[in-house]
N, C-alpha and C. Protein backbone atom coordinates (compact mmCIF):
# COMPACT_ATOMS: atom_id res chain seq x y z
N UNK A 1 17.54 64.20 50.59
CA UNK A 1 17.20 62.79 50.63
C UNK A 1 16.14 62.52 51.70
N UNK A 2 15.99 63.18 52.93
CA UNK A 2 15.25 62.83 54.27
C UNK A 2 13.78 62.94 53.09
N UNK A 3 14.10 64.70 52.70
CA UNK A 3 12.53 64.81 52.71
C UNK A 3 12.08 63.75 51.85
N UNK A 4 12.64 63.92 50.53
CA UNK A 4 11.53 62.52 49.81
C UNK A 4 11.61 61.10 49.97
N UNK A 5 12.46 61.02 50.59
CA UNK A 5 12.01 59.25 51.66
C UNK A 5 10.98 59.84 52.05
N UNK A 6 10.49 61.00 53.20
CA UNK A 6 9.29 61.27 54.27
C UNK A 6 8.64 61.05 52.98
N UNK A 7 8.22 62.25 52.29
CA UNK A 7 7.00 62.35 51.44
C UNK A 7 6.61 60.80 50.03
N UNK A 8 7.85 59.99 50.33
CA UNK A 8 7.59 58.82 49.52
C UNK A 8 7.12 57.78 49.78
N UNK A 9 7.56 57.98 51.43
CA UNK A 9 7.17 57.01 52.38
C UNK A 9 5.52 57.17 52.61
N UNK A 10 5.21 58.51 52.81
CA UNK A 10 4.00 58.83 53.12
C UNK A 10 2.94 58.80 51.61
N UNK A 11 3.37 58.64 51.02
CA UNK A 11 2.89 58.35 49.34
C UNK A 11 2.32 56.97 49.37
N UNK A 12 3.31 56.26 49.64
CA UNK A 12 3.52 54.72 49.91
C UNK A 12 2.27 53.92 50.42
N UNK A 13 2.35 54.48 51.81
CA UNK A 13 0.90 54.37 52.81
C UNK A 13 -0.18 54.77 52.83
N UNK A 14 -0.74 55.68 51.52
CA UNK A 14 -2.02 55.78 51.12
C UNK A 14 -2.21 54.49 50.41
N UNK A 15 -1.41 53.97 49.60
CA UNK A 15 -1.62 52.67 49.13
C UNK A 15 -1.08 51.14 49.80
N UNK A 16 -0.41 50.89 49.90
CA UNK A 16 0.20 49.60 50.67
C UNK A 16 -0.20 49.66 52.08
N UNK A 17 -0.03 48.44 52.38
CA UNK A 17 -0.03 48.05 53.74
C UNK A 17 1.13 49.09 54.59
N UNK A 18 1.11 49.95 56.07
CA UNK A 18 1.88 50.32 56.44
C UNK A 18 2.75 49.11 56.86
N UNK A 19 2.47 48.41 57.84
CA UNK A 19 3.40 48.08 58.84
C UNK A 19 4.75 47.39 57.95
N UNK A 20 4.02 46.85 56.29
CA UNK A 20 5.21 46.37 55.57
C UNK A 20 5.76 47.20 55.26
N UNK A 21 5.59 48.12 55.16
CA UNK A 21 6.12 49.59 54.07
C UNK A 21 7.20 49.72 55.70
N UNK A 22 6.80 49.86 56.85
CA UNK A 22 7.75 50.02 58.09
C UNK A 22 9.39 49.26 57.78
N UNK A 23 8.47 47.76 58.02
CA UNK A 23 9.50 46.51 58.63
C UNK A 23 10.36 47.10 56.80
N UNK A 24 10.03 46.88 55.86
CA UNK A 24 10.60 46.76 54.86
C UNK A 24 11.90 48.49 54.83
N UNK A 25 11.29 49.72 55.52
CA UNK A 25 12.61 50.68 55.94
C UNK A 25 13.35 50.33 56.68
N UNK A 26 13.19 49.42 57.84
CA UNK A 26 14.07 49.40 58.98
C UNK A 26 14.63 48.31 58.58
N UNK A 27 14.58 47.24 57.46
CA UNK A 27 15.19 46.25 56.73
C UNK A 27 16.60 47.13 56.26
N UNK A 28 15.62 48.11 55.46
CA UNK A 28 16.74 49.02 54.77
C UNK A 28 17.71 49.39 55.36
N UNK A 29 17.56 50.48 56.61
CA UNK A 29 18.13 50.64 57.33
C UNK A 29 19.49 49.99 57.63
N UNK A 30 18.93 48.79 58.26
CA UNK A 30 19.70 47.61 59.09
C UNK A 30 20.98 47.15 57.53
N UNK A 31 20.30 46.98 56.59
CA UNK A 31 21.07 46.38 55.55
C UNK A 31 22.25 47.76 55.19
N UNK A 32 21.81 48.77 54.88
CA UNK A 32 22.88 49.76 54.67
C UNK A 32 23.79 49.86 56.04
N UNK A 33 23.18 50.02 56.94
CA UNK A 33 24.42 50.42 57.88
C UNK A 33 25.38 49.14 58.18
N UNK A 34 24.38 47.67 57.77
CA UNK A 34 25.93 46.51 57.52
C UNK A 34 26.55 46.54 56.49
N UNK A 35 26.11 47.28 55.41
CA UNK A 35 27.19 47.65 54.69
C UNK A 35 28.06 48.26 54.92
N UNK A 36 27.95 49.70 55.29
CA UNK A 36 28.49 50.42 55.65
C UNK A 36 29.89 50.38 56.57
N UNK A 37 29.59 49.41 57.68
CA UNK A 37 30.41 48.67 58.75
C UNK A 37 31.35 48.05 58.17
N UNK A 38 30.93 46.74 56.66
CA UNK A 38 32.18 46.25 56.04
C UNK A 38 32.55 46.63 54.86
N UNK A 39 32.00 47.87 54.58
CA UNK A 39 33.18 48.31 53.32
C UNK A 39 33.96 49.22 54.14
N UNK A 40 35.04 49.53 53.18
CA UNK A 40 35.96 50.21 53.69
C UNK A 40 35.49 52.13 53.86
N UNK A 41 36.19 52.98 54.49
CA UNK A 41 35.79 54.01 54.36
C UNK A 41 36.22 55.01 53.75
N UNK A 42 35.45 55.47 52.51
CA UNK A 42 36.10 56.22 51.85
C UNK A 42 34.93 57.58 51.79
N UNK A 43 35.34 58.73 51.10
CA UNK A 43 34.26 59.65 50.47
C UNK A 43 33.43 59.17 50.02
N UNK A 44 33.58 58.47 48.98
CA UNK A 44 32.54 58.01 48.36
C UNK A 44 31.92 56.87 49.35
N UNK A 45 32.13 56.07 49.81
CA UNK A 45 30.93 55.19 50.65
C UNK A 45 30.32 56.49 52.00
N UNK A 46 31.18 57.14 52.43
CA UNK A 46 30.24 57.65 52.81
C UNK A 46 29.03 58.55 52.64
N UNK A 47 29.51 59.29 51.55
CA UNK A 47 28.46 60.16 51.00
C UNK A 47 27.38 59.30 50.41
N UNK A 48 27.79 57.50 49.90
CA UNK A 48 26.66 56.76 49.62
C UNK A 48 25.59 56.54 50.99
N UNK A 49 26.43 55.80 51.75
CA UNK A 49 26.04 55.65 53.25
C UNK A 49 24.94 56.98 53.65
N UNK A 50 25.08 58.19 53.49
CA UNK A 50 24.33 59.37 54.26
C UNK A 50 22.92 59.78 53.45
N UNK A 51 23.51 59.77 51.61
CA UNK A 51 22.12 59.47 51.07
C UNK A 51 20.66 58.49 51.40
N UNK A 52 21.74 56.88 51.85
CA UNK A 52 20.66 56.13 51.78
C UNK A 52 19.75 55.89 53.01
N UNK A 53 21.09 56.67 54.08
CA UNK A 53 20.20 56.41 55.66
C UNK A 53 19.12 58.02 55.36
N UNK A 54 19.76 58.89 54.39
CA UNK A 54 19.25 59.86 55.18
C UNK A 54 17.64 59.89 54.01
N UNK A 55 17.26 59.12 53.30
CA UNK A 55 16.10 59.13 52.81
C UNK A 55 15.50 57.87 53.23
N UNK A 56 15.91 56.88 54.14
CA UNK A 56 15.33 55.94 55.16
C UNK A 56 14.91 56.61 56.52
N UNK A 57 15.91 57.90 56.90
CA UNK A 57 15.72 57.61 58.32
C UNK A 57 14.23 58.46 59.00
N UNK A 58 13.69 59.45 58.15
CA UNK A 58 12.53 60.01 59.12
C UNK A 58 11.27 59.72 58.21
N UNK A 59 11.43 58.73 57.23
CA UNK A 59 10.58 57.54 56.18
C UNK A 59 9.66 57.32 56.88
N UNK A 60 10.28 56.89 58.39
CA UNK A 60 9.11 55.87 59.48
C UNK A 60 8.13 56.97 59.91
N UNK A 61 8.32 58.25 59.96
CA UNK A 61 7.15 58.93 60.93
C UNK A 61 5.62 58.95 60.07
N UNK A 62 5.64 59.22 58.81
CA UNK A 62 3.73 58.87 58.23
C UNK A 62 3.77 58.48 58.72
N UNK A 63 4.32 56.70 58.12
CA UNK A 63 3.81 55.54 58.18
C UNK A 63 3.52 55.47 59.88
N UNK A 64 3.91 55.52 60.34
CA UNK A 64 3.77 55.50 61.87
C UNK A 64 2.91 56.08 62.54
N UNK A 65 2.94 57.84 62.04
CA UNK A 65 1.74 58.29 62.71
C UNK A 65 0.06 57.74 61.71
N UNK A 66 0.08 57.52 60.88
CA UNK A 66 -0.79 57.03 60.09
C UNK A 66 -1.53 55.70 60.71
N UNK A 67 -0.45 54.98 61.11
CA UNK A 67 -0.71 53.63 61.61
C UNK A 67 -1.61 53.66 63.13
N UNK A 68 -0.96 54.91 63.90
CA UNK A 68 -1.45 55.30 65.15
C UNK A 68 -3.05 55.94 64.78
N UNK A 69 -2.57 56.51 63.78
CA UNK A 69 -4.21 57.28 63.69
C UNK A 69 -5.84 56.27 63.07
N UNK A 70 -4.64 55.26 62.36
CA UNK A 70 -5.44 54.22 61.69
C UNK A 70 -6.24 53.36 62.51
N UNK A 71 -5.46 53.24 63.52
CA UNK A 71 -5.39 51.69 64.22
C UNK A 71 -6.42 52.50 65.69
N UNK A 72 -6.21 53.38 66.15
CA UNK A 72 -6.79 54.01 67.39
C UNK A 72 -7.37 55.12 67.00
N UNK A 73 -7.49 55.64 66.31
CA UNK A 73 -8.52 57.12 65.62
C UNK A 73 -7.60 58.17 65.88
N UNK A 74 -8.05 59.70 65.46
CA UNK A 74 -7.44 60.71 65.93
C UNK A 74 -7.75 61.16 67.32
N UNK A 75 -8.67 60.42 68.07
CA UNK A 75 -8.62 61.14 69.66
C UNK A 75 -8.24 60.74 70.28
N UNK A 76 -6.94 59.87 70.21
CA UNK A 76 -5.64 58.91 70.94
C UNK A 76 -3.90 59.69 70.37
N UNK A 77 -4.59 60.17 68.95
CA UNK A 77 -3.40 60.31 68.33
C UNK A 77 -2.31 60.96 68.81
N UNK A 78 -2.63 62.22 69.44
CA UNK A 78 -1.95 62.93 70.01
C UNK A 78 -0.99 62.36 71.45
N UNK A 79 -1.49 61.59 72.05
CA UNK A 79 -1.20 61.14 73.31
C UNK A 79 -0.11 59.76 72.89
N UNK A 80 -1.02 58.84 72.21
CA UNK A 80 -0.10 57.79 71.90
C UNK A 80 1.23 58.00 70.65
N UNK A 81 1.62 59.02 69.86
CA UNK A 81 2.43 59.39 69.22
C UNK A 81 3.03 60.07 70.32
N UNK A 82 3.02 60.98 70.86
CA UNK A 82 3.71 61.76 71.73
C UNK A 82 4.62 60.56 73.09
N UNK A 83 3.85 59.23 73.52
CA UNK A 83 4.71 58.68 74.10
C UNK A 83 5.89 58.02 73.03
N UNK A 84 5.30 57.75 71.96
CA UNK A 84 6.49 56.80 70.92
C UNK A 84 7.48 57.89 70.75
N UNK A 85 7.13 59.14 70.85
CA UNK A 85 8.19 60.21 71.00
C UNK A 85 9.51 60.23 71.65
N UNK A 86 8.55 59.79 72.87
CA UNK A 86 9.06 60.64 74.06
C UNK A 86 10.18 59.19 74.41
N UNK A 87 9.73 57.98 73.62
CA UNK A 87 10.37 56.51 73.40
C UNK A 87 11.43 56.78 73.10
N UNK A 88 11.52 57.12 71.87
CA UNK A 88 12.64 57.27 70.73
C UNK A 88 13.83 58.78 71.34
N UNK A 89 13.19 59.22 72.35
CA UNK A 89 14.02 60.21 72.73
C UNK A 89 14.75 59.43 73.85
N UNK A 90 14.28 58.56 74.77
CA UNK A 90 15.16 57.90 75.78
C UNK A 90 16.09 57.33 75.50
N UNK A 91 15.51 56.03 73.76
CA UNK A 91 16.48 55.20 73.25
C UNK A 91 17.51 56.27 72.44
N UNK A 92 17.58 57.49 72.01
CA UNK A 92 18.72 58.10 71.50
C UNK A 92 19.22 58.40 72.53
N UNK A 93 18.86 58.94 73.75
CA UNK A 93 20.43 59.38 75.10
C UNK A 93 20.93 57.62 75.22
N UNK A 94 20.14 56.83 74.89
CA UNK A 94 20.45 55.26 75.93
C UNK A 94 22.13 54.90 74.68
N UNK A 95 21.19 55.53 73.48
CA UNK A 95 22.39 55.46 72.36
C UNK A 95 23.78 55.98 72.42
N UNK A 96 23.60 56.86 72.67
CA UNK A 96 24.82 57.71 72.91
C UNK A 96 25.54 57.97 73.65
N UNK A 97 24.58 57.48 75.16
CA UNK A 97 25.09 57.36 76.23
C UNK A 97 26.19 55.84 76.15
N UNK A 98 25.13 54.69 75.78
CA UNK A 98 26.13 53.31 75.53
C UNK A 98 27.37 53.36 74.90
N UNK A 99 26.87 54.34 73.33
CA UNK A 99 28.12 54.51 72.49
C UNK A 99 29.24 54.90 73.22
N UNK A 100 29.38 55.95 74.17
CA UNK A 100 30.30 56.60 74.73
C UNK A 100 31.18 55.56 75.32
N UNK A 101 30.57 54.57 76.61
CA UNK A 101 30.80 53.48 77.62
C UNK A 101 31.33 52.79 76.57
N UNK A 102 30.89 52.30 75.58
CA UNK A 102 31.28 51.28 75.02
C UNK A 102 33.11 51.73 74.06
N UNK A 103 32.64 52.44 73.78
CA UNK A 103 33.88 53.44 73.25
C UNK A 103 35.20 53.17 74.60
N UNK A 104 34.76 53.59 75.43
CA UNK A 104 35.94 53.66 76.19
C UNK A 104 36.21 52.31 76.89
N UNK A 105 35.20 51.73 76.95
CA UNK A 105 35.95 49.64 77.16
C UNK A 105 36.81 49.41 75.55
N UNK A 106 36.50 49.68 74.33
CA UNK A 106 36.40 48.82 73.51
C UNK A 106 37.41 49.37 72.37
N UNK A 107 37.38 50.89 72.24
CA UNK A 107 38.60 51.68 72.28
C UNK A 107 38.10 52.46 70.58
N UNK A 108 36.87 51.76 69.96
CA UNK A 108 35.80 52.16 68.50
C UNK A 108 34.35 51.78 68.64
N UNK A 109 33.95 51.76 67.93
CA UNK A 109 32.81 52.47 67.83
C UNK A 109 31.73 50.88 67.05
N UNK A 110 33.07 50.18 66.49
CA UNK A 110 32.38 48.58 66.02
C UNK A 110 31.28 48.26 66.42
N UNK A 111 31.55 47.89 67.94
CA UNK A 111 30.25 47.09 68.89
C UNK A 111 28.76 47.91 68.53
N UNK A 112 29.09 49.01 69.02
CA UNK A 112 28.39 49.82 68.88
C UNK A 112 27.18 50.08 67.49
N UNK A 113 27.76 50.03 66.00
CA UNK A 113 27.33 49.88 65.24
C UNK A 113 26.74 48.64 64.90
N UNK A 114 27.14 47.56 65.13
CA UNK A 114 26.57 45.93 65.32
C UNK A 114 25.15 46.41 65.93
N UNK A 115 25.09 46.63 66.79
CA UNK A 115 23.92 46.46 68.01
C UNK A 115 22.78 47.65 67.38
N UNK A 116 23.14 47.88 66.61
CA UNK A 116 22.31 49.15 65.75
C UNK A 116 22.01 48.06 64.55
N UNK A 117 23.11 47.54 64.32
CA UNK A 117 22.19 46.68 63.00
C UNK A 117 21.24 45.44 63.87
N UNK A 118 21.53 45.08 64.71
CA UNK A 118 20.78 44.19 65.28
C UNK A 118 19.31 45.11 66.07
N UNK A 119 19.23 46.21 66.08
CA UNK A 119 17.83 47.21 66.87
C UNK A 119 17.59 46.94 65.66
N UNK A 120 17.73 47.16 64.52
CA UNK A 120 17.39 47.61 63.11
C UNK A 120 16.31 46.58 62.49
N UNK A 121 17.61 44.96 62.78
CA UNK A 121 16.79 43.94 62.42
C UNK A 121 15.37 43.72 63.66
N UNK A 122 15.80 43.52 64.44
CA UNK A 122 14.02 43.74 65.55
C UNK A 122 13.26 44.34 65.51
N UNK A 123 13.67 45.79 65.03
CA UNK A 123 12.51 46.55 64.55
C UNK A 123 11.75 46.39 63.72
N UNK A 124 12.45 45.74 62.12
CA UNK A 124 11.80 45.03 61.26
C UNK A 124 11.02 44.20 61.67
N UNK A 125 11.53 43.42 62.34
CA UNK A 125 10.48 41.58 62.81
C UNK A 125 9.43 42.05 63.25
N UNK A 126 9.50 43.21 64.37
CA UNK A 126 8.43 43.37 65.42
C UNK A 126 7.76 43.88 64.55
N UNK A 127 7.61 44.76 63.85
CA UNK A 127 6.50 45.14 63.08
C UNK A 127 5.35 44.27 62.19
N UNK A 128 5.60 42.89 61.98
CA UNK A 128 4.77 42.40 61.08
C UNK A 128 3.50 41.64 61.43
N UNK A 129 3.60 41.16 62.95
CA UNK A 129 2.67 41.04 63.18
C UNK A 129 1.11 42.23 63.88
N UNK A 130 1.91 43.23 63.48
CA UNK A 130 0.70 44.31 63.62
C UNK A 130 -0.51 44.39 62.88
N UNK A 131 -1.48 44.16 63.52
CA UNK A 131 -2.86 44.29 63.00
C UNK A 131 -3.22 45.63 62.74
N UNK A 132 -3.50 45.86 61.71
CA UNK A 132 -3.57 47.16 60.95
C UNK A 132 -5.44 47.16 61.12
N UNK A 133 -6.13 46.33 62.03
CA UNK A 133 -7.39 46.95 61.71
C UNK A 133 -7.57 48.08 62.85
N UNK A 134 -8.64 48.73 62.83
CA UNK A 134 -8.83 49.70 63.85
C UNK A 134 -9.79 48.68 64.87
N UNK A 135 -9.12 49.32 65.88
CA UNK A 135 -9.36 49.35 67.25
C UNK A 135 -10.71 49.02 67.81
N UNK A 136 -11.50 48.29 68.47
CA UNK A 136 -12.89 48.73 68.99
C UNK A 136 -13.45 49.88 69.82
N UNK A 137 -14.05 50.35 69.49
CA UNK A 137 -15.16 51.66 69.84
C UNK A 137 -15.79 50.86 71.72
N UNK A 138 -15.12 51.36 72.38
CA UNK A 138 -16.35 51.38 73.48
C UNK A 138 -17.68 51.99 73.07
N UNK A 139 -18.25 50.78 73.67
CA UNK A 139 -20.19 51.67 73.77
C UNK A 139 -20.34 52.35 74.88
């Protein structure tokens, strides 16, 4: 499932606008895992649940590095992808680290999943006002 979300996603963004093709995964995202939260748990929702995150969840990197390469050229690319990296690596310990804390005030894992659908929904929003033109050229 990952790979052809990636390669569908990246299909996607030769034609469409990225940043919608973004906000519109992390919509996805956000909407499956509130599903997920209020149905009940069975085999079957979860094996639905893992299909749908797991051909949403590494969807975002084209579109993303595409957007970086679009928007600032390739002689940024390397530098400014590598910090969104190095981003997404702080916010997963900040994740897991919270999950844990929160786990042991709260006694599950609930809160925890809320606040993931709520990153989910911000992530969506924040994306739309991105200007997809490229960048100005110093003279």
């Amino acid at each position: 499932a990952n790979i052809a979300g990636t390669l569908t996603a990246g299909y996607l963004g030769k034609r469409y606008s990225k940043k919608y093709l973004l906000a519109a995964i992390y919509t996805g995202r956000t909407i499956v895992a509130a599903a997920f939260i209020l149905m009940p748990i069975t085999p079957a929702s979860v094996l639905i649940f893992s299909v749908a995150m797991g051909s949403l969840w590494l969807a975002t990197v084209p579109l993303t590095s595409g957007l970086i390469a679009h928007i600032y050229g390739l002689r940024y690319m390397g530098t400014l992808y590598g910090i969104i990296f190095f981003s997404h690596q702080l916010g997963s310990f900040m994740g897991v680290w919270l999950g844990g804390r929160m786990y042991d005030i709260y006694g599950d894992y609930t809160m925890v999943w809320w606040i993931g659908v709520g990153i989910g929904a911000f992530s969506a929003i924040v994306h739309l006002p991105i200007r997809e033109d490229r960048a100005p050229v110093a003279a």
